[in-house]
N, C-alpha and C. Protein backbone atom coordinates (compact mmCIF):
# COMPACT_ATOMS: atom_id res chain seq x y z
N UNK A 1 0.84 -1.18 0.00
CA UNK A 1 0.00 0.00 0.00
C UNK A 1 0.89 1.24 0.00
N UNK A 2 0.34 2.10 -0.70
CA UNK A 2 1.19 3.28 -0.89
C UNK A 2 1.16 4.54 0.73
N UNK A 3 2.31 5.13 0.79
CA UNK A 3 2.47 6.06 1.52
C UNK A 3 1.09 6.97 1.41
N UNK A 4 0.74 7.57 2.80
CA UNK A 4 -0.56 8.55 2.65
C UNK A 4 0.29 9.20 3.57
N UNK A 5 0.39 10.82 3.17
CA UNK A 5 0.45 11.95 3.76
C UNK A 5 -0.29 12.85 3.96
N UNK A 6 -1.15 13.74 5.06
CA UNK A 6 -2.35 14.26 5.03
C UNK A 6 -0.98 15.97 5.14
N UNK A 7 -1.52 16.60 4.41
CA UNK A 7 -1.06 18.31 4.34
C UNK A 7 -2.30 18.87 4.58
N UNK A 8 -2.02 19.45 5.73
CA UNK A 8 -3.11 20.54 5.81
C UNK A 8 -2.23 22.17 6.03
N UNK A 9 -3.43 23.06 5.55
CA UNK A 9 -3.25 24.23 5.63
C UNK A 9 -4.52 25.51 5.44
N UNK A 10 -3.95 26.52 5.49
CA UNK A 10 -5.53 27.54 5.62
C UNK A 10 -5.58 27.83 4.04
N UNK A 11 -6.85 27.53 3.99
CA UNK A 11 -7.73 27.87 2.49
C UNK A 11 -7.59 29.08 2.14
N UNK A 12 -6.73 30.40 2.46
CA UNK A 12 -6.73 31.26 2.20
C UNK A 12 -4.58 31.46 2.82
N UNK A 13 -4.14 31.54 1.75
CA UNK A 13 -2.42 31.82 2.13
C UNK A 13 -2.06 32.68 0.99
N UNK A 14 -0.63 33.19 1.72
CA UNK A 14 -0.05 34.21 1.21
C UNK A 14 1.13 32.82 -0.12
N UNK A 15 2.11 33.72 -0.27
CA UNK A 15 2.89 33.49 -1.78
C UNK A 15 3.97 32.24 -1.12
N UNK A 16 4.13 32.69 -0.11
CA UNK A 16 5.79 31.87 0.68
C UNK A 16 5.12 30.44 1.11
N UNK A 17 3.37 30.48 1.54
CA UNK A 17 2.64 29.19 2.01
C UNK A 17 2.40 28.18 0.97
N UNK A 18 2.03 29.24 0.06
CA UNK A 18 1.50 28.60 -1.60
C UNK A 18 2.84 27.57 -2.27
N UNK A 19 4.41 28.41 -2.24
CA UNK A 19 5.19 28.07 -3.40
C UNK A 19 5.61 26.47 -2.39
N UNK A 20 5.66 26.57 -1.00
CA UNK A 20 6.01 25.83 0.34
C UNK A 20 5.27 24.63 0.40
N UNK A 21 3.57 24.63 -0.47
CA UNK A 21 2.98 23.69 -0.16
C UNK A 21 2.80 22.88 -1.49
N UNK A 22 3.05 23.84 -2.70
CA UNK A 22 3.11 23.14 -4.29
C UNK A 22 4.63 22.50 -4.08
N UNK A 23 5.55 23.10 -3.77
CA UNK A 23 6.85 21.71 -3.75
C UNK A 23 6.84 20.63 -2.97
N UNK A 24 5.74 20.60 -1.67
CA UNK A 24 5.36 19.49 -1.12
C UNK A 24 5.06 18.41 -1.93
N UNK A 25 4.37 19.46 -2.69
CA UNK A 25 3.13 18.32 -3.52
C UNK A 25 3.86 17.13 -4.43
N UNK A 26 4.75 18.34 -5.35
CA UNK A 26 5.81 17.86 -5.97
C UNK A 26 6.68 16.92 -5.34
N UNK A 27 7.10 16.73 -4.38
CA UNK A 27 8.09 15.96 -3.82
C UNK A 27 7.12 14.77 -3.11
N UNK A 28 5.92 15.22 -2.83
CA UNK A 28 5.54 14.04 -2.57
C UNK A 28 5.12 12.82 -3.59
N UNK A 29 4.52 13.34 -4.48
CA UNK A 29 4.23 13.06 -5.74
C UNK A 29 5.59 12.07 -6.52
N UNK A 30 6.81 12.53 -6.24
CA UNK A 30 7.58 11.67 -6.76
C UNK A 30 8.48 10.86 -6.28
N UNK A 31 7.81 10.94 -4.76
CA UNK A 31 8.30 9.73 -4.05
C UNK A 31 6.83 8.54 -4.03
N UNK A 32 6.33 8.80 -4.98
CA UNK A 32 5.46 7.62 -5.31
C UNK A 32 3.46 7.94 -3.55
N UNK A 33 3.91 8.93 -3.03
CA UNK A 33 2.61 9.11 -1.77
C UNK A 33 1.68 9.69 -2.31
N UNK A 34 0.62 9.16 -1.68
CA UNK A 34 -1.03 9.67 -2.11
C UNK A 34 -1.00 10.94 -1.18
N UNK A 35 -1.27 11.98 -1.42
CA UNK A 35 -1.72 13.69 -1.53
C UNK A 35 -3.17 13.09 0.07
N UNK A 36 -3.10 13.97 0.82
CA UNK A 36 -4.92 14.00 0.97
C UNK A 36 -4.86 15.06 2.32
N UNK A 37 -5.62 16.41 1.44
CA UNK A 37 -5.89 16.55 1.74
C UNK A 37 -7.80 17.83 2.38
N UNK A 38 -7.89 18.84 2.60
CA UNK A 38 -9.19 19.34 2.50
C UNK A 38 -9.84 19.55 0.99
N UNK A 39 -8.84 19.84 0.06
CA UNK A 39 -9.66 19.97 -0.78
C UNK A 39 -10.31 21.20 -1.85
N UNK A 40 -9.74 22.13 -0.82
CA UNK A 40 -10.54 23.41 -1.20
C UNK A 40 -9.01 24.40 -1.91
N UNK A 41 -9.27 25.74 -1.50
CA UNK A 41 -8.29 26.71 -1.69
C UNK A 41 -7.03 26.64 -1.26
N UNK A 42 -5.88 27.68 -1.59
CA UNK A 42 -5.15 28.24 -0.12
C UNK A 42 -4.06 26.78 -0.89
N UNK A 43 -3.47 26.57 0.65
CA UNK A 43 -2.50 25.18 0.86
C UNK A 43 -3.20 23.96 0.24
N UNK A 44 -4.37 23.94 0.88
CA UNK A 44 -4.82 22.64 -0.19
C UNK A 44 -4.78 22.61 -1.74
N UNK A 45 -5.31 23.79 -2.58
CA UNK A 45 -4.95 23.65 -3.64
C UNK A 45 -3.11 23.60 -4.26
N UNK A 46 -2.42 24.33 -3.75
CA UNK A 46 -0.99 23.96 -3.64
C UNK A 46 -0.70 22.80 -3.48
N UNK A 47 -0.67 22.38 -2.93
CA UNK A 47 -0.21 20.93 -2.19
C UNK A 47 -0.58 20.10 -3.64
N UNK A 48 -1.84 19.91 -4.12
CA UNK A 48 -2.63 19.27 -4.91
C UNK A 48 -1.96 19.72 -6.34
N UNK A 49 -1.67 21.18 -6.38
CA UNK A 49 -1.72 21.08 -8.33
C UNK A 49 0.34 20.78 -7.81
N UNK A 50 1.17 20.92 -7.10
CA UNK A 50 2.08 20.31 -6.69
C UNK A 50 2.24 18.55 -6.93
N UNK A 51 1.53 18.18 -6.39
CA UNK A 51 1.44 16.44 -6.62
C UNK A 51 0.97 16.54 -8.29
N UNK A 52 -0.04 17.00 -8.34
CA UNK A 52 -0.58 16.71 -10.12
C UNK A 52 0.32 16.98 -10.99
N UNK A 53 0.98 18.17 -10.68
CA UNK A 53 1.99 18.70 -11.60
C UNK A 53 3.40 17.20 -11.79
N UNK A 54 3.30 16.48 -11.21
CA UNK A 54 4.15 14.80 -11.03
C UNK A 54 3.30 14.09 -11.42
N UNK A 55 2.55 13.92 -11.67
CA UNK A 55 1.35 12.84 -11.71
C UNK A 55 0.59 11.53 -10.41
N UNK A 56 0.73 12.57 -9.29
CA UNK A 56 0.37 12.30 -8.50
C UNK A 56 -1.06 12.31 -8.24
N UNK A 57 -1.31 11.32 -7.06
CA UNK A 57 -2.66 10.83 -6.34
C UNK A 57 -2.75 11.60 -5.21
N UNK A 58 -3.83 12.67 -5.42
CA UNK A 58 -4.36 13.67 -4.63
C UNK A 58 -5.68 13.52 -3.86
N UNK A 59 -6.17 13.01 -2.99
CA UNK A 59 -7.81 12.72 -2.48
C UNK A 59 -7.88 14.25 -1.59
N UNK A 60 -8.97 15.04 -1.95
CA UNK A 60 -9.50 15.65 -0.87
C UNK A 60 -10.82 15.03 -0.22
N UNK A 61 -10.56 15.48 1.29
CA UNK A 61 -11.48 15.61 2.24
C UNK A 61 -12.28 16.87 2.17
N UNK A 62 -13.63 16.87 1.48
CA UNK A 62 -14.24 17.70 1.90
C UNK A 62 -15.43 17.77 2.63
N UNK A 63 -15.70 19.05 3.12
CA UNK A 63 -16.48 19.82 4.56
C UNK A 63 -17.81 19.44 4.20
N UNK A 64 -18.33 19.92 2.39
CA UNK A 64 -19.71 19.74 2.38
C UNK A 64 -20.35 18.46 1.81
N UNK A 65 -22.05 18.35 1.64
CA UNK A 65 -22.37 17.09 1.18
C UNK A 65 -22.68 16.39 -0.02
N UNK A 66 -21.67 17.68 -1.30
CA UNK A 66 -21.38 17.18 -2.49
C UNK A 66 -19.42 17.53 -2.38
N UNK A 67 -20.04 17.37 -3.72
CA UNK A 67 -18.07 17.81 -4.42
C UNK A 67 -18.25 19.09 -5.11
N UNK A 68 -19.20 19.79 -4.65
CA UNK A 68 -19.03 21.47 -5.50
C UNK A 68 -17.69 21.93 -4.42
N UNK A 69 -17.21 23.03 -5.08
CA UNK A 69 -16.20 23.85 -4.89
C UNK A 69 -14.77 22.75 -4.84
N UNK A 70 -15.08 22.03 -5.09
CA UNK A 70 -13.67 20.78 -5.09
C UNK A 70 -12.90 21.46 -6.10
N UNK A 71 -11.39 21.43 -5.25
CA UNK A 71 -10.01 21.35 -6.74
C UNK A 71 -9.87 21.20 -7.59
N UNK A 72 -9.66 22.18 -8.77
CA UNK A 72 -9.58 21.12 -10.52
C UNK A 72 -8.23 20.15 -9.91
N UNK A 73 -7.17 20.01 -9.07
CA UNK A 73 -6.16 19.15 -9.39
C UNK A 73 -6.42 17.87 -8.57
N UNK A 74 -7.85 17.93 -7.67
CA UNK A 74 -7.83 16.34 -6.79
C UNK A 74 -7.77 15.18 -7.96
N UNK A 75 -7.32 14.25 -7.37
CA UNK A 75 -7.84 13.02 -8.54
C UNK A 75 -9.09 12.52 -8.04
N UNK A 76 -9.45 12.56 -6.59
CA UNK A 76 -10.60 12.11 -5.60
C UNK A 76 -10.99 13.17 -4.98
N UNK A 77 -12.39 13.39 -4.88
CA UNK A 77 -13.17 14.07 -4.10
C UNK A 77 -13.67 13.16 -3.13
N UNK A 78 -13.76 13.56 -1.98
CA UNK A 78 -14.60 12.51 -1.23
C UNK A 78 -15.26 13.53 -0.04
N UNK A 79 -16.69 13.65 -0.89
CA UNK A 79 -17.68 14.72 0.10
C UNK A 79 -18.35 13.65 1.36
N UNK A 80 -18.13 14.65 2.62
CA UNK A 80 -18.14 13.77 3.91
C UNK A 80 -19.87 14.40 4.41
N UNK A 81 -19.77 15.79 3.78
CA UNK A 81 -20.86 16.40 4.77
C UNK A 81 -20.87 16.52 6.41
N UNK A 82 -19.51 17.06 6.76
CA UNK A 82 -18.95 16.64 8.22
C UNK A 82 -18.35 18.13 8.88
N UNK A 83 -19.00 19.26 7.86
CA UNK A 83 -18.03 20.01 7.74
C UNK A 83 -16.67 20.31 8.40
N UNK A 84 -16.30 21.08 9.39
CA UNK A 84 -14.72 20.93 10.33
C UNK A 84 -14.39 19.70 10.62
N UNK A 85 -15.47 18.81 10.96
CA UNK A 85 -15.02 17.71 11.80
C UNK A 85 -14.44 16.68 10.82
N UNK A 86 -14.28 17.06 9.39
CA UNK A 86 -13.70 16.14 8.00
C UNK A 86 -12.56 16.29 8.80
N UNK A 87 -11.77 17.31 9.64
CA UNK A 87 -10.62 17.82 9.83
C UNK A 87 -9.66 16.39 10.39
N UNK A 88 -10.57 15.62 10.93
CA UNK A 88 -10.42 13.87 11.82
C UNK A 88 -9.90 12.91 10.87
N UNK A 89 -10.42 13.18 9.61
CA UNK A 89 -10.64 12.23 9.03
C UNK A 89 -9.72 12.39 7.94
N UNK A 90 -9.23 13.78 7.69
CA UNK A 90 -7.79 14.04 6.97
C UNK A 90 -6.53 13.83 7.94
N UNK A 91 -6.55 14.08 9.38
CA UNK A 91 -5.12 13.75 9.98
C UNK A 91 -5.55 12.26 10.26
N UNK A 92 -6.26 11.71 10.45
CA UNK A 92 -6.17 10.32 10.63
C UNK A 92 -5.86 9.16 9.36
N UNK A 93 -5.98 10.00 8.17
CA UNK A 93 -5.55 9.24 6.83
C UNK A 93 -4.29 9.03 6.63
N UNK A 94 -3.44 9.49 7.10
CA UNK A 94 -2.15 9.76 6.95
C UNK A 94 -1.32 9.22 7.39
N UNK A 95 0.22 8.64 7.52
CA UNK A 95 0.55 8.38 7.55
C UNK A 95 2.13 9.27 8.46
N UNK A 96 1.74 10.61 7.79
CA UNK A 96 2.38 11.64 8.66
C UNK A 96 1.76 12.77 8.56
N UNK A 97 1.64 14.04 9.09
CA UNK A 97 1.02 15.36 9.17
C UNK A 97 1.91 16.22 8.94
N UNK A 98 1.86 16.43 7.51
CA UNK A 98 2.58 18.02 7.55
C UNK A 98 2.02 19.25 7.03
N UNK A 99 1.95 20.15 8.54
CA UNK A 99 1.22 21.82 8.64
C UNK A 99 1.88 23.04 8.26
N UNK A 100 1.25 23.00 7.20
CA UNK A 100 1.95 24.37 5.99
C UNK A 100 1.39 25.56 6.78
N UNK A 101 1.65 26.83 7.70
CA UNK A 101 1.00 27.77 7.68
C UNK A 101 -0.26 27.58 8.96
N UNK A 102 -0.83 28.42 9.00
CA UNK A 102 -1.49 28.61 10.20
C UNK A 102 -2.93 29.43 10.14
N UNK A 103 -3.71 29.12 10.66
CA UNK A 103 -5.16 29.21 10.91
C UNK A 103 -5.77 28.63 11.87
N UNK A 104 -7.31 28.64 12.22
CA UNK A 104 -7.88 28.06 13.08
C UNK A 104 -8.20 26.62 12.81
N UNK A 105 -8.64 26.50 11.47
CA UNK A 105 -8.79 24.96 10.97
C UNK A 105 -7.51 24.61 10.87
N UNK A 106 -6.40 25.47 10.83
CA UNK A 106 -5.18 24.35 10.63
C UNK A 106 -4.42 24.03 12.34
N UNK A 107 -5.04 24.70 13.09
CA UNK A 107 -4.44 24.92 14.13
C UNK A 107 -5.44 23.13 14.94
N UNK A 108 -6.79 23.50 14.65
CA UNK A 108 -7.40 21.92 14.79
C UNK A 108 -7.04 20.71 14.71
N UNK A 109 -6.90 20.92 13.12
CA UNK A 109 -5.73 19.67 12.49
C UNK A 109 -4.61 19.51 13.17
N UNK A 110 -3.71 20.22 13.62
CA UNK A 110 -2.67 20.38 14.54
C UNK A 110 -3.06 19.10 15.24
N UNK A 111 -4.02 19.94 16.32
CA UNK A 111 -3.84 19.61 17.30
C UNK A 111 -4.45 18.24 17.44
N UNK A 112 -5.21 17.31 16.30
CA UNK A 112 -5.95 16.45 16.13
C UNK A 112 -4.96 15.18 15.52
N UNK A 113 -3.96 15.79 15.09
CA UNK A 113 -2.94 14.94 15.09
C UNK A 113 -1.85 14.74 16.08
N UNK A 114 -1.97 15.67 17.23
CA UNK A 114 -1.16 15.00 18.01
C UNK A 114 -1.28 14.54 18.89
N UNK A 115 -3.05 14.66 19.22
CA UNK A 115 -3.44 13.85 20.22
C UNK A 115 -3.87 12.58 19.57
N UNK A 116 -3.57 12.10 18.19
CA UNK A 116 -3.94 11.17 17.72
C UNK A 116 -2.41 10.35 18.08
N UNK A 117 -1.34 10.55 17.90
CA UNK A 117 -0.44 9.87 18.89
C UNK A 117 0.17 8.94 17.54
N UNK A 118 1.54 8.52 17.33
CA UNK A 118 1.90 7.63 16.65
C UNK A 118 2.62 8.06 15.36
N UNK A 119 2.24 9.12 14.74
CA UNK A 119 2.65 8.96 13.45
C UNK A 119 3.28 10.90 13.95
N UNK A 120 4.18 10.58 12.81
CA UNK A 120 4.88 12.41 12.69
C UNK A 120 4.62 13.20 12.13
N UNK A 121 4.62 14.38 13.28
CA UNK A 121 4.07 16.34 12.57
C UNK A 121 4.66 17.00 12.67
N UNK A 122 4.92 17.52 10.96
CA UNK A 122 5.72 18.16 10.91
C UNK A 122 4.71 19.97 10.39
N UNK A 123 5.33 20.82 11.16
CA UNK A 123 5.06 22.12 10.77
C UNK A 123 6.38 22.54 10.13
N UNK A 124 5.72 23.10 8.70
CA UNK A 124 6.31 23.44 7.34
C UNK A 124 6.14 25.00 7.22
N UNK A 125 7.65 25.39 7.30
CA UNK A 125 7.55 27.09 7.41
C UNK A 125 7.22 27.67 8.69
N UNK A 126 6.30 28.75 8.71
CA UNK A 126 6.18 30.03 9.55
C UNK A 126 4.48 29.02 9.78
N UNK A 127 4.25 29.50 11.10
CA UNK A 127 3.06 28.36 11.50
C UNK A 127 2.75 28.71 12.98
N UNK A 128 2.19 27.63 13.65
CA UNK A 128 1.80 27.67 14.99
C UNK A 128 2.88 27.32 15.67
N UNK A 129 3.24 27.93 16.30
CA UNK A 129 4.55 27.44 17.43
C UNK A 129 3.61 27.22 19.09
N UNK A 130 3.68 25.91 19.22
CA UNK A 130 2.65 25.77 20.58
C UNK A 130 3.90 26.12 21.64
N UNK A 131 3.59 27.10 22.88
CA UNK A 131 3.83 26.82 24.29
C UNK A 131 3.42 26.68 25.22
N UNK A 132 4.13 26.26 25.94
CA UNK A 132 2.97 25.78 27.66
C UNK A 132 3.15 26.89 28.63
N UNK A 133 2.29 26.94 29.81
CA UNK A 133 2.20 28.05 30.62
C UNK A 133 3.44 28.86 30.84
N UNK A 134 4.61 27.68 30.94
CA UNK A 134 6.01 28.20 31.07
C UNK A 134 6.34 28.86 29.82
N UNK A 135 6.06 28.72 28.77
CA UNK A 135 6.49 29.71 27.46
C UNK A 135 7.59 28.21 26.78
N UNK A 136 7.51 26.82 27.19
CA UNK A 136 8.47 26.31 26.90
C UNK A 136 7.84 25.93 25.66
N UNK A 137 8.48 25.35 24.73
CA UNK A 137 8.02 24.72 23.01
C UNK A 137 7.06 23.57 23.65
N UNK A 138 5.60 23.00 23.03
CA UNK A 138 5.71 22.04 23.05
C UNK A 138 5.90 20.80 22.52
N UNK A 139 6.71 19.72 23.54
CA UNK A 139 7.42 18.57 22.19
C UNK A 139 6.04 17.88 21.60
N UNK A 140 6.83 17.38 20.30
CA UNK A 140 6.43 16.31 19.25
C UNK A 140 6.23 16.85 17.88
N UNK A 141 5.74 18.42 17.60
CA UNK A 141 6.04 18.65 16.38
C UNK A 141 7.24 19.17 15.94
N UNK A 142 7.56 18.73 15.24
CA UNK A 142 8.90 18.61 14.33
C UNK A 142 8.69 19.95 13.50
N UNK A 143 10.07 20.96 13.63
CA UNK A 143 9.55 22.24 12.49
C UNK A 143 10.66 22.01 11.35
N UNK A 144 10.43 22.23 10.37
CA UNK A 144 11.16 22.17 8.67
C UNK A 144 11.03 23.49 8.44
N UNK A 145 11.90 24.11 7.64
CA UNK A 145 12.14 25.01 6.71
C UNK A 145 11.75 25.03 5.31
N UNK A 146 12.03 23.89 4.94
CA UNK A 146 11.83 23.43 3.25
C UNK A 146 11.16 22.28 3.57
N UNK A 147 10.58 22.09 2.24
CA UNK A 147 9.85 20.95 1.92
C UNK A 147 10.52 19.56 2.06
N UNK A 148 11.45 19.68 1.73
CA UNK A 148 12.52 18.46 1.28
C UNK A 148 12.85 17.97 2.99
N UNK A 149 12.91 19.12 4.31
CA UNK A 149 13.85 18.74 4.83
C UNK A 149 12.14 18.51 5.68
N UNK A 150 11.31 18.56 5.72
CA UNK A 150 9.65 18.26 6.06
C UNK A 150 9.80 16.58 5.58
N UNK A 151 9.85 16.24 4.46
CA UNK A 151 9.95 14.76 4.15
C UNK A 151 10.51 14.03 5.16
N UNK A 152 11.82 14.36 4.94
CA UNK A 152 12.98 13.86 5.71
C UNK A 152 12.57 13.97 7.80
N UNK A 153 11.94 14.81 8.16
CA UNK A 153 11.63 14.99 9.39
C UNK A 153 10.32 13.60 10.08
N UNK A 154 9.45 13.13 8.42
CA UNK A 154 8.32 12.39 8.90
C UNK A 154 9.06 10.97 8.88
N UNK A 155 10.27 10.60 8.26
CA UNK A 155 10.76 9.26 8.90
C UNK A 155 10.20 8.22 7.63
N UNK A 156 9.34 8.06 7.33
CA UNK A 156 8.55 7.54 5.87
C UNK A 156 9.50 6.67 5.15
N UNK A 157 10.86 7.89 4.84
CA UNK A 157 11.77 7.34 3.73
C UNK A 157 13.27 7.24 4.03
N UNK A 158 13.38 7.05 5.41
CA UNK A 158 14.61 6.59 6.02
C UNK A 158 14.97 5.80 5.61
């Protein structure tokens, strides 16, 4: 069975989130991993015309209870009618979590993958930096700079 990586990010990003989450795509794409993730704008569409642009396998998770507003680059739509709470069902597909950028739905996803326990999250770029009352980091997400060194952080292809 092939590698599944869930990328999430906010449906609405600037240029540095966009170019950050299309070389994902790309690099994931040609290490042979299935794409999955929301579906919509922003990082998700990056991520997606990134993998397509390789000829990659892209599934979005989406919020409503068709496939309107879906990606021209998914290869799969898969309407949940779940809206936020699809958010479960994209970090739990995966195989590792990597968080392009920052929002409230991405901040969810975050945090839905790390109380899901087991598999690696990586935050990609400028993002949520969690601390605890003390101001200390908190452990388990892994931060990357580049895409390439995001791969290399989820362990996958050691």
């Amino acid at each position: 069975m092939a590698v599944q990586v869930a990328v999430c990010g906010p449906a609405k990003c600037g240029q540095r989130e966009w170019d950050l989450a299309h070389e994902l795509g790309r690099l994931l794409a040609e290490r042979g991993a299935v794409v999955i993730c929301g579906g919509h704008g922003g990082v998700m569409a990056a991520v997606a015309a990134g993998a397509r642009s390789r000829d990659g396998l892209v599934v979005g998770i989406l919020p409503g209870p068709d496939r309107s507003g879906a990606g021209p680059d998914l290869s799969v739509a898969v309407a949940t009618g779940l809206g936020q709470a699809r958010n479960s069902v994209i970090v739990h597909s995966g195989d590792a979590v990597v968080v392009v950028g920052g929002s409230w739905g991405t901040l969810s996803e975050l945090a839905l993958a790390m109380r899901r326990g087991g598999v690696p999250v990586v935050q990609l770029g400028d993002g949520w930096r969690l601390v605890d009352a003390g101001g200390r980091q908190v452990p388990g997400v892994r931060h990357a700079r580049t895409p390439a060194e995001a791969l290399d952080l989820t362990g996958l292809w050691a």
